[in-house]
PDB file of N, CA and C in Angstrom:
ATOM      1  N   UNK A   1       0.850  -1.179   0.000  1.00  0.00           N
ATOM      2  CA  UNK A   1       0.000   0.000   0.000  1.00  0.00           C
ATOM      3  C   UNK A   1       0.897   1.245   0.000  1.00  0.00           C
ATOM      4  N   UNK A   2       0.668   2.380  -0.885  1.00  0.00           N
ATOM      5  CA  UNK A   2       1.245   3.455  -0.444  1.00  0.00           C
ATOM      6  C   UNK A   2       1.067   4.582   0.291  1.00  0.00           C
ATOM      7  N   UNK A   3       1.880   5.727   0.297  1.00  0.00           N
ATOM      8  CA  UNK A   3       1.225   6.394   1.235  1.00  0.00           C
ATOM      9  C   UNK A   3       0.648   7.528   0.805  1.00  0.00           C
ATOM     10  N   UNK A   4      -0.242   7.283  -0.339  1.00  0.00           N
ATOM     11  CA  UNK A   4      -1.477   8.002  -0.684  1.00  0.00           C
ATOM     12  C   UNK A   4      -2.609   7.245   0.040  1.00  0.00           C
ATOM     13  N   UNK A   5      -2.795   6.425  -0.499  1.00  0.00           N
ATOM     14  CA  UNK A   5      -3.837   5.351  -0.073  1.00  0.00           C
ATOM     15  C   UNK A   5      -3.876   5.214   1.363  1.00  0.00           C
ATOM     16  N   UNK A   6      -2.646   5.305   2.213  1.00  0.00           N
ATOM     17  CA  UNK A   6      -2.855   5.255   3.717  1.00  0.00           C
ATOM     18  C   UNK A   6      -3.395   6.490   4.276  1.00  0.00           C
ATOM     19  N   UNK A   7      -2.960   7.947   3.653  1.00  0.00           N
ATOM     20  CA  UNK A   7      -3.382   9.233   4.310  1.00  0.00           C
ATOM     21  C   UNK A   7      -4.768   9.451   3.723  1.00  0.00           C
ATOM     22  N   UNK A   8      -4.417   9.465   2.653  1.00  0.00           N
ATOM     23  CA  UNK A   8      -5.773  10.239   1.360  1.00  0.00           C
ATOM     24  C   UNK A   8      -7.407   9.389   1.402  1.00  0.00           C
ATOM     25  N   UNK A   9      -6.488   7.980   1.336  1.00  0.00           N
ATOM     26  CA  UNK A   9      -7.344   6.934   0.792  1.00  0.00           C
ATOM     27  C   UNK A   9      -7.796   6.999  -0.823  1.00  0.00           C
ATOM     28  N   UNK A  10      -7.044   7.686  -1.335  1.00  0.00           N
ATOM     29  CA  UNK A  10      -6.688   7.018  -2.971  1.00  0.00           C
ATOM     30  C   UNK A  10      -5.946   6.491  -3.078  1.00  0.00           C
ATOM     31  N   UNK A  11      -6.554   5.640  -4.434  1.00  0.00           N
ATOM     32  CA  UNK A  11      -6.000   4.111  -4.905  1.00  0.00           C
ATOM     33  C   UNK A  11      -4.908   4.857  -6.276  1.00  0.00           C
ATOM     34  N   UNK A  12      -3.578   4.369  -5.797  1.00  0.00           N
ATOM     35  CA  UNK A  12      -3.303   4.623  -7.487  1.00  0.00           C
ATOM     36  C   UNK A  12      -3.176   3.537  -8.348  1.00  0.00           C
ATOM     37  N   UNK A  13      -3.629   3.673  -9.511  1.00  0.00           N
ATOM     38  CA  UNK A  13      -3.612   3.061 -10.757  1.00  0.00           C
ATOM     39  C   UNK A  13      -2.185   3.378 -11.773  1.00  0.00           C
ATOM     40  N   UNK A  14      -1.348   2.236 -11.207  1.00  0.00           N
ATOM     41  CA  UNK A  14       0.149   2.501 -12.301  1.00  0.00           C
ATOM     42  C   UNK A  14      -0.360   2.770 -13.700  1.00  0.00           C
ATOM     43  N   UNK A  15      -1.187   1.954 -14.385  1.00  0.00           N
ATOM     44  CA  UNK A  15      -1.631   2.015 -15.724  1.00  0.00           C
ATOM     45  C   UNK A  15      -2.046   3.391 -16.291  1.00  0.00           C
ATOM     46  N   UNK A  16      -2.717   4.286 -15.215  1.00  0.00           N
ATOM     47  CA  UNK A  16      -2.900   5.686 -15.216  1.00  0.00           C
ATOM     48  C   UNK A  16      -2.115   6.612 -15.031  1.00  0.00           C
ATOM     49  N   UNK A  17      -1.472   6.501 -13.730  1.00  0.00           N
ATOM     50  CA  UNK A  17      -0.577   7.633 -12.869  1.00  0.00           C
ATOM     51  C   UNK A  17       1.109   7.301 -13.525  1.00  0.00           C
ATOM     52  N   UNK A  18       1.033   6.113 -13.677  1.00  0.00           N
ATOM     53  CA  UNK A  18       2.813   6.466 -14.274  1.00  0.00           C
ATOM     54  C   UNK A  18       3.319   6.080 -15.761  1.00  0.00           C
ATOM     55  N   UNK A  19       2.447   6.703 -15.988  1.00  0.00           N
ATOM     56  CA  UNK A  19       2.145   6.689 -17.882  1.00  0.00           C
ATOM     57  C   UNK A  19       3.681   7.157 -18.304  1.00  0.00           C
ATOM     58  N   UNK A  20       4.678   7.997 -17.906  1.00  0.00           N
ATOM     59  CA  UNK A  20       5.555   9.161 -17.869  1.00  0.00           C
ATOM     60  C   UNK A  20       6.677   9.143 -17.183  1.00  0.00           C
ATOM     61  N   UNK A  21       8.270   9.108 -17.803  1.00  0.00           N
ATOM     62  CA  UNK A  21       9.421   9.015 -16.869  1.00  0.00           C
ATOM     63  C   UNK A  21       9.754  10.760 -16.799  1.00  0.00           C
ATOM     64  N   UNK A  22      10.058  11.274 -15.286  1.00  0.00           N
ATOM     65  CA  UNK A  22      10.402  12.504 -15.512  1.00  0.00           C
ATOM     66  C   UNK A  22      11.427  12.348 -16.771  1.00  0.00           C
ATOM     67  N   UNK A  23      11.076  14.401 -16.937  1.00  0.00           N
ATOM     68  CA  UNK A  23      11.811  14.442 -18.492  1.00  0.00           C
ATOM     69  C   UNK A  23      11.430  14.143 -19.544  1.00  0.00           C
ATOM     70  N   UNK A  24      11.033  13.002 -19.921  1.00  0.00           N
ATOM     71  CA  UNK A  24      10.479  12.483 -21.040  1.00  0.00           C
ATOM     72  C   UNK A  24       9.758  13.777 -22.040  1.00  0.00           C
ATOM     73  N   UNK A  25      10.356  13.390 -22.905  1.00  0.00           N
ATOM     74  CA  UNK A  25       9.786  14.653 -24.167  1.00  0.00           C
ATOM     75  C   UNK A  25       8.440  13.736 -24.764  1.00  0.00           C
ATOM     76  N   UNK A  26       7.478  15.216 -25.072  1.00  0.00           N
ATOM     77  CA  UNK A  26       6.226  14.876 -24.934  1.00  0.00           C
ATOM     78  C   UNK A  26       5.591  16.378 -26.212  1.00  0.00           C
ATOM     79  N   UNK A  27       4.815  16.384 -26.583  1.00  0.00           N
ATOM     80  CA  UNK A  27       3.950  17.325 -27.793  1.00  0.00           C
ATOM     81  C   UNK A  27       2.445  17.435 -26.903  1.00  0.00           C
ATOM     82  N   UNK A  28       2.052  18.171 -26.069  1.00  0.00           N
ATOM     83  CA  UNK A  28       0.619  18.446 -25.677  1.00  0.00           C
ATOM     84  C   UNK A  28      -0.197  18.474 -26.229  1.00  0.00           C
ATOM     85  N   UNK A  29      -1.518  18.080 -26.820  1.00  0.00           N
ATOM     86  CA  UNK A  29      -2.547  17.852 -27.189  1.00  0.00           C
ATOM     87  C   UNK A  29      -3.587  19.422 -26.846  1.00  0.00           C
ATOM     88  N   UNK A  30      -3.484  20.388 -26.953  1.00  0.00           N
ATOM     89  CA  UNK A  30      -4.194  21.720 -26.355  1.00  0.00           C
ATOM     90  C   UNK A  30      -5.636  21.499 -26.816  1.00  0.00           C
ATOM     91  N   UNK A  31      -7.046  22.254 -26.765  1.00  0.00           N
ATOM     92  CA  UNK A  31      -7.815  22.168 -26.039  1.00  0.00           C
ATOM     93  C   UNK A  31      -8.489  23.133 -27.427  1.00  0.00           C
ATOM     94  N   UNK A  32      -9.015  22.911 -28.118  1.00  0.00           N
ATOM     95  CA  UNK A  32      -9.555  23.729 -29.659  1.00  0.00           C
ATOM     96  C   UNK A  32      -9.825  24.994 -29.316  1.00  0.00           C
ATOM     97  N   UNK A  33      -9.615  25.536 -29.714  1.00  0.00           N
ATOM     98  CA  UNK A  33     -10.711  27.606 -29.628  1.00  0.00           C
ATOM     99  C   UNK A  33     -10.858  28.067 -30.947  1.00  0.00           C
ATOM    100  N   UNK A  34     -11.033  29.251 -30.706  1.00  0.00           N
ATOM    101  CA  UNK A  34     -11.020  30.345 -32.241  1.00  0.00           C
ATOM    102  C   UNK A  34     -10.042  31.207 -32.822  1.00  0.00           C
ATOM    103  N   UNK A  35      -8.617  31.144 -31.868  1.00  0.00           N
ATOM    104  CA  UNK A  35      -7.823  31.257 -31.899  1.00  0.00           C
ATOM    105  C   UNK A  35      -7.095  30.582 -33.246  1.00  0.00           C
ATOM    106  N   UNK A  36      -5.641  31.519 -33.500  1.00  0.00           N
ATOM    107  CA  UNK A  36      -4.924  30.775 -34.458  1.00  0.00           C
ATOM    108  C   UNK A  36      -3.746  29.678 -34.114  1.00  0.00           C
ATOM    109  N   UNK A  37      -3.390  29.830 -32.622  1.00  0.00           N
ATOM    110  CA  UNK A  37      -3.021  29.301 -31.412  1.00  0.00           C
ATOM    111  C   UNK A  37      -2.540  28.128 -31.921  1.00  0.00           C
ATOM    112  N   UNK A  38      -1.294  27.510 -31.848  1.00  0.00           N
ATOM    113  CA  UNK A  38      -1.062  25.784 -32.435  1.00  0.00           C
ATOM    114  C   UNK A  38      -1.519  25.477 -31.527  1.00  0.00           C
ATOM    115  N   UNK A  39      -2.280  24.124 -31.978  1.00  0.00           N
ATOM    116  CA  UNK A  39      -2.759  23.162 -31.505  1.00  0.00           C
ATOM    117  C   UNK A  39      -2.174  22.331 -30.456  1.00  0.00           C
ATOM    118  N   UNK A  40      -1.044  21.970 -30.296  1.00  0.00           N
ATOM    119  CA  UNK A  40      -0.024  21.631 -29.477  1.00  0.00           C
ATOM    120  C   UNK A  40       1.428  21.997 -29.047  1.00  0.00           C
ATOM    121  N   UNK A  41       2.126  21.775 -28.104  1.00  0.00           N
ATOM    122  CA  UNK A  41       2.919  22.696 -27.322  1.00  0.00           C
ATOM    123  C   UNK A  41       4.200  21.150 -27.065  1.00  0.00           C
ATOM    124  N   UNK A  42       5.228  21.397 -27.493  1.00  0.00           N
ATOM    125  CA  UNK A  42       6.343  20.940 -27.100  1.00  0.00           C
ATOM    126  C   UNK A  42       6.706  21.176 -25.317  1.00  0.00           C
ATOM    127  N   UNK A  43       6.420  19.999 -24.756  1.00  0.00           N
ATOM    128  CA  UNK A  43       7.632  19.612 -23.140  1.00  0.00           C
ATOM    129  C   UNK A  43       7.527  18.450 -23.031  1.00  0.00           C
ATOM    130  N   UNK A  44       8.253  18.908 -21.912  1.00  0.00           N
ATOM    131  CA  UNK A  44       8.624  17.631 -20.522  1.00  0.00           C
ATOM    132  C   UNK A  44       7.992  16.871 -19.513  1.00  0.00           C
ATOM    133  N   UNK A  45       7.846  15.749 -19.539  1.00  0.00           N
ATOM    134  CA  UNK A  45       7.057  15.514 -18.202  1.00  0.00           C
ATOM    135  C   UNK A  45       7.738  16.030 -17.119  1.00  0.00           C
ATOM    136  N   UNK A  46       7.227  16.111 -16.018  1.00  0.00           N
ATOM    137  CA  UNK A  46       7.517  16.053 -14.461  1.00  0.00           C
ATOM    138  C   UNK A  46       7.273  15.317 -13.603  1.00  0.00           C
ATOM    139  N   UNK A  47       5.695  15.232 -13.715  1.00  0.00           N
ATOM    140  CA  UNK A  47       5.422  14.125 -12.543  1.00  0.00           C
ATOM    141  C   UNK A  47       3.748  13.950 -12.808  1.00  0.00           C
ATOM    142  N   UNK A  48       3.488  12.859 -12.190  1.00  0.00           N
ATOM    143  CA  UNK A  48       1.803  12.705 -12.142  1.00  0.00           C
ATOM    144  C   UNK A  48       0.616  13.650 -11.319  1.00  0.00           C
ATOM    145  N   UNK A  49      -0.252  14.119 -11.520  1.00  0.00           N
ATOM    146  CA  UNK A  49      -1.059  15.400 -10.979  1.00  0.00           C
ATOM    147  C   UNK A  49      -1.941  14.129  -9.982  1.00  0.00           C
ATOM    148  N   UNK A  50      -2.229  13.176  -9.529  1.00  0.00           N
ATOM    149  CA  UNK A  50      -2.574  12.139  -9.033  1.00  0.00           C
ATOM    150  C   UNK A  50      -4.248  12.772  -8.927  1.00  0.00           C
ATOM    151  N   UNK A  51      -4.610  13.106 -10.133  1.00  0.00           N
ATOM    152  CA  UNK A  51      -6.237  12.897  -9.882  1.00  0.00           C
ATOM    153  C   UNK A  51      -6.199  11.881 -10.838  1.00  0.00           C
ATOM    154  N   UNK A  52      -8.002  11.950 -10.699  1.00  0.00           N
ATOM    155  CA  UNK A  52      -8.729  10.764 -11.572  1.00  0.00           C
ATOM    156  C   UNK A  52      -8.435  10.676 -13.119  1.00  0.00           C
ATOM    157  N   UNK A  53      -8.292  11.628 -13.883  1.00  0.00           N
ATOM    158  CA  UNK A  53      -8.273  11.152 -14.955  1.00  0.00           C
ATOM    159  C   UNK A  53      -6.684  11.012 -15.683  1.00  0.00           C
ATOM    160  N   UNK A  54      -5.701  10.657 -14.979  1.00  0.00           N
ATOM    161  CA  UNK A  54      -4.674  10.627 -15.176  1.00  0.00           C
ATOM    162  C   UNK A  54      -3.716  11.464 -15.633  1.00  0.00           C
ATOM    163  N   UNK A  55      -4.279  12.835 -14.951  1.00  0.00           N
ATOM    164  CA  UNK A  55      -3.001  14.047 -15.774  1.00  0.00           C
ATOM    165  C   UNK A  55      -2.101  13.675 -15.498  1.00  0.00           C
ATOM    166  N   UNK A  56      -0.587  15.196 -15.959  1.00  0.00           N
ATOM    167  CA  UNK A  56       0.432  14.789 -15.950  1.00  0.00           C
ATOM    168  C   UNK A  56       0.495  16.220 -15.154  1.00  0.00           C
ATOM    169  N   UNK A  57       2.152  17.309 -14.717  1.00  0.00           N
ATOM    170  CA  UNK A  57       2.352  18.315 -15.086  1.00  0.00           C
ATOM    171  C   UNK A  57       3.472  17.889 -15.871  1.00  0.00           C
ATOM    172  N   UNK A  58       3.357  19.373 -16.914  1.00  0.00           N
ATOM    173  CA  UNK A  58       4.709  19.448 -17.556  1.00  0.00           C
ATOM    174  C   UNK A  58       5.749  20.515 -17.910  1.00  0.00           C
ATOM    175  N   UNK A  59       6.670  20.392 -18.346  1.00  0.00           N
ATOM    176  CA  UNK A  59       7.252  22.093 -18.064  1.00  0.00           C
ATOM    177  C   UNK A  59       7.229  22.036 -19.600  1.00  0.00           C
ATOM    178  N   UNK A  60       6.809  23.521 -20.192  1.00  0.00           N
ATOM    179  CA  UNK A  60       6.519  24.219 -21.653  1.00  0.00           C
ATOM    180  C   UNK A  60       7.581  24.441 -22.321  1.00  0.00           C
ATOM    181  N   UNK A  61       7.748  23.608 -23.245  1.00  0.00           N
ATOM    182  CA  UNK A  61       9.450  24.067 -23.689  1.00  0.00           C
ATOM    183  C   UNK A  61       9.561  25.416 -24.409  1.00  0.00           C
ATOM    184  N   UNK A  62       8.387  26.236 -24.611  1.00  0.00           N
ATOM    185  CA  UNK A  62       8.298  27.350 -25.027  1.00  0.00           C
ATOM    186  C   UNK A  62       8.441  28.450 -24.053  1.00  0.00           C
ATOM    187  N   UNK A  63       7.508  28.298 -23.071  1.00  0.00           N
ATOM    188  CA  UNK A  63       7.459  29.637 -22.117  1.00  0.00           C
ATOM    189  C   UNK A  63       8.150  28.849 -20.727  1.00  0.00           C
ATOM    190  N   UNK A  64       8.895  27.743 -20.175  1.00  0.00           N
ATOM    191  CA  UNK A  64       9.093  27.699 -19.248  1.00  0.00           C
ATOM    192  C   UNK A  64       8.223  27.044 -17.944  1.00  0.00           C
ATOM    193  N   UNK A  65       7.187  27.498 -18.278  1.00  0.00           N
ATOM    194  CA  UNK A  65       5.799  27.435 -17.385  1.00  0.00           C
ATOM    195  C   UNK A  65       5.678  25.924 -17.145  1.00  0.00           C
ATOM    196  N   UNK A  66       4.958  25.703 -15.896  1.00  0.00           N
ATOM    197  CA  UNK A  66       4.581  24.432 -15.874  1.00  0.00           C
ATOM    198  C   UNK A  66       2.947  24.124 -15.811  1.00  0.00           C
ATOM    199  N   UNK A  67       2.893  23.281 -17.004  1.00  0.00           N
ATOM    200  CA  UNK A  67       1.311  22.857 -17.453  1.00  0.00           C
ATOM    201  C   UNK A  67       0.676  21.627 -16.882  1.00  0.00           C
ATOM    202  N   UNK A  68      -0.668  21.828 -16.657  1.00  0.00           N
ATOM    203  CA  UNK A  68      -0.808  20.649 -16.511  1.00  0.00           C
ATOM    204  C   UNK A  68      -2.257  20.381 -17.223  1.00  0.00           C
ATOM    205  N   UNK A  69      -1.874  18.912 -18.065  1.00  0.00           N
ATOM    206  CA  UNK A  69      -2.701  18.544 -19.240  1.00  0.00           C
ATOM    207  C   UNK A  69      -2.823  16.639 -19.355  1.00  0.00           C
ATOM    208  N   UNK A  70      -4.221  16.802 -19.833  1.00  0.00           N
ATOM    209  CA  UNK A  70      -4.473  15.499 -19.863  1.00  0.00           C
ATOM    210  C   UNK A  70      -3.924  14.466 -20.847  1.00  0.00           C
ATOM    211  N   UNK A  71      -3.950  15.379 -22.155  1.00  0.00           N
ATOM    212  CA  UNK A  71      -3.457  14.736 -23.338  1.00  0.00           C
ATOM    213  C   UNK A  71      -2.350  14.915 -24.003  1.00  0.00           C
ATOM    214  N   UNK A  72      -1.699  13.685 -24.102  1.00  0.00           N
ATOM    215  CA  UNK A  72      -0.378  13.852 -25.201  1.00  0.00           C
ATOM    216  C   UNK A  72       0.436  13.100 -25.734  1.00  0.00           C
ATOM    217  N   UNK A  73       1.992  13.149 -26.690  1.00  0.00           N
ATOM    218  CA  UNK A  73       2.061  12.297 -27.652  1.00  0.00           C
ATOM    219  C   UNK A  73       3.444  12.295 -27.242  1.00  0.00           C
ATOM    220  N   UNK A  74       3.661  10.851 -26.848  1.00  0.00           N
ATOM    221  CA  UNK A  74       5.259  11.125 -26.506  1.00  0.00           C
ATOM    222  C   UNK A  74       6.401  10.588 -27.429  1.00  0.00           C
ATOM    223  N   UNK A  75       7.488  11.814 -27.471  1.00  0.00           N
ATOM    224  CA  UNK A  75       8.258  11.722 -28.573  1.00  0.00           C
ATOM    225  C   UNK A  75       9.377  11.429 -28.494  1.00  0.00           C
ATOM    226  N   UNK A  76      10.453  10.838 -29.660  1.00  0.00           N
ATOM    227  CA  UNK A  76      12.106  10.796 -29.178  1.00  0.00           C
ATOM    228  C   UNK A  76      12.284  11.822 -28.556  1.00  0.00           C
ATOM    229  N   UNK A  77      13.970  12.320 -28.176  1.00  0.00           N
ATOM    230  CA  UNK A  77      14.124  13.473 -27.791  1.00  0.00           C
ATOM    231  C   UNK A  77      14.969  13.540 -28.542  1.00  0.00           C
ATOM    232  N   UNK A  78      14.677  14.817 -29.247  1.00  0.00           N
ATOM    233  CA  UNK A  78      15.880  15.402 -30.334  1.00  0.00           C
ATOM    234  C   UNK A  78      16.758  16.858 -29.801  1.00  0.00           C
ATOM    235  N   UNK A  79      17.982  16.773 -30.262  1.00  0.00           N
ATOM    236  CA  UNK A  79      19.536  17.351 -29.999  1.00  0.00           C
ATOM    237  C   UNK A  79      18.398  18.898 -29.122  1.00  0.00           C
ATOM    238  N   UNK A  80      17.373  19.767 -30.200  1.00  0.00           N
ATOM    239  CA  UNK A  80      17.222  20.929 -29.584  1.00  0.00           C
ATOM    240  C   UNK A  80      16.622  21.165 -28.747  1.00  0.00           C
ATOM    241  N   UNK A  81      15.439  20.069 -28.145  1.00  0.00           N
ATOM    242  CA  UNK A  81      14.807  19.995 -27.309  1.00  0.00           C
ATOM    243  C   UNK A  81      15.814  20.154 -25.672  1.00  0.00           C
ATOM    244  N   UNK A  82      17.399  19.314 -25.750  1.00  0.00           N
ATOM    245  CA  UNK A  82      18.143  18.958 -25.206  1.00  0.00           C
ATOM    246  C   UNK A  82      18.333  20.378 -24.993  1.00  0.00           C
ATOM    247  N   UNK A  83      19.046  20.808 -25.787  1.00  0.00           N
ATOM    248  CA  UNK A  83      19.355  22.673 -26.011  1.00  0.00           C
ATOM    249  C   UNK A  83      18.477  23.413 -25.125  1.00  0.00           C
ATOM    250  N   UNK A  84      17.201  23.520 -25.420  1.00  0.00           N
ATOM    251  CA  UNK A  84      16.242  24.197 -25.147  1.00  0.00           C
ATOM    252  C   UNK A  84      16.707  24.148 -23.140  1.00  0.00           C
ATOM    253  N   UNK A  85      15.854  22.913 -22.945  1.00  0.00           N
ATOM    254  CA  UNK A  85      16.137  22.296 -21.523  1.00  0.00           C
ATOM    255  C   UNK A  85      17.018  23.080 -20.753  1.00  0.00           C
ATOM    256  N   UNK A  86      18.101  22.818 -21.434  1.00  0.00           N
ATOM    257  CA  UNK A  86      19.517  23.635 -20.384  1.00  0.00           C
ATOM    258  C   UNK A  86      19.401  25.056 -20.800  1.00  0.00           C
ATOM    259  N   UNK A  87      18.956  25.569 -21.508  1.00  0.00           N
ATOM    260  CA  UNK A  87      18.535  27.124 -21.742  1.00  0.00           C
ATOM    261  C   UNK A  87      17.653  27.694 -20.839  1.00  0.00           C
ATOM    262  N   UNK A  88      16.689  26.906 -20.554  1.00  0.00           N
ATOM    263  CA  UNK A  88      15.201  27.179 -19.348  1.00  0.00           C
ATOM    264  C   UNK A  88      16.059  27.055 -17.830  1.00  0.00           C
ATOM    265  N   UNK A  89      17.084  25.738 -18.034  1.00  0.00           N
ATOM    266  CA  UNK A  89      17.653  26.037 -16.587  1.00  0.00           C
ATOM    267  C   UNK A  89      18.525  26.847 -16.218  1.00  0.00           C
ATOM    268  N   UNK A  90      19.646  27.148 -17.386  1.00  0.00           N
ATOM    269  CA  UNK A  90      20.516  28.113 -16.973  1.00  0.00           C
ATOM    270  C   UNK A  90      19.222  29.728 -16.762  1.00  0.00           C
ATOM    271  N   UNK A  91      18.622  29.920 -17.112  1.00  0.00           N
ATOM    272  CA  UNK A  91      17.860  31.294 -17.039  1.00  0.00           C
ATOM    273  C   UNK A  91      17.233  30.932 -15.480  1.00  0.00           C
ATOM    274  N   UNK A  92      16.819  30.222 -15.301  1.00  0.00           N
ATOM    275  CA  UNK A  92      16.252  29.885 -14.043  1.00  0.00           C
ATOM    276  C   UNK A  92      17.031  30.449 -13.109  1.00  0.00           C
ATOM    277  N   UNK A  93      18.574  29.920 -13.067  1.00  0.00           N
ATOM    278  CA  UNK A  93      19.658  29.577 -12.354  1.00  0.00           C
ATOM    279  C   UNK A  93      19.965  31.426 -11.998  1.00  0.00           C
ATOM    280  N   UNK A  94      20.284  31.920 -13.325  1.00  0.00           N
ATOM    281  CA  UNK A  94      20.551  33.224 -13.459  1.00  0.00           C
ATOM    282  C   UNK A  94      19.516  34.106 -12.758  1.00  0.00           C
ATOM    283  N   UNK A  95      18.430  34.005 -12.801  1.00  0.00           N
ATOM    284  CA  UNK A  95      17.026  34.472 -12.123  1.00  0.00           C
ATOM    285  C   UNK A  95      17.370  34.627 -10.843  1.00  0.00           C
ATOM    286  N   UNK A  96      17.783  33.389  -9.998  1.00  0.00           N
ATOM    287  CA  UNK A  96      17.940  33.142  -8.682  1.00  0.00           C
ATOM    288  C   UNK A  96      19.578  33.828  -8.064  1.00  0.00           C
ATOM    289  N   UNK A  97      19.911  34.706  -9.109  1.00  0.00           N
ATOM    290  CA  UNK A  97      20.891  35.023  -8.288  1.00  0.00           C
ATOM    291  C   UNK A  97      21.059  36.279  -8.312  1.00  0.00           C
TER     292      UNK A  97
END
């Protein structure tokens, strides 16, 4: 038993909740409007949002931000994505000092 299920009393479902290795490069599935807005958003997993319908969060390889979304398509990881990554952290890094 873990210790969700001992405090919370939710059950987790591996088949649901650990769909995702941190990191893992991923293409978001976004949410239609009227907008000209792409349809989907290049990141990273992070970790499982442990509700019911199996979100994820993820960090935006565009703005940094961390999302959290139900749907998505997980991809190799290619050289710029790699790039990108250490670009979001060194700025982070720089931020904090």
């Amino acid at each position: 038993m873990n210790p969700r299920e001992l405090i919370a009393g939710q059950e987790i479902d591996d088949n649901k909740h650990w769909k995702l290795e941190f990191g893992e490069c991923t293409q978001l599935h976004e949410e239609p409007d009227s907008s000209m807005a792409t349809p989907t958003t290049g990141a990273l997993a992070l970790r499982p949002t442990g509700n019911a319908q199996g979100g994820y969060l993820f960090c935006s390889l565009n703005t940094g931000r961390v999302l959290n979304r139900n749907r998505w398509t997980t991809l190799p990881m290619p050289a710029e994505v790699i790039q990108r990554a250490h670009a979001l952290v060194c700025k982070e890094l720089l931020a904090s000092i």
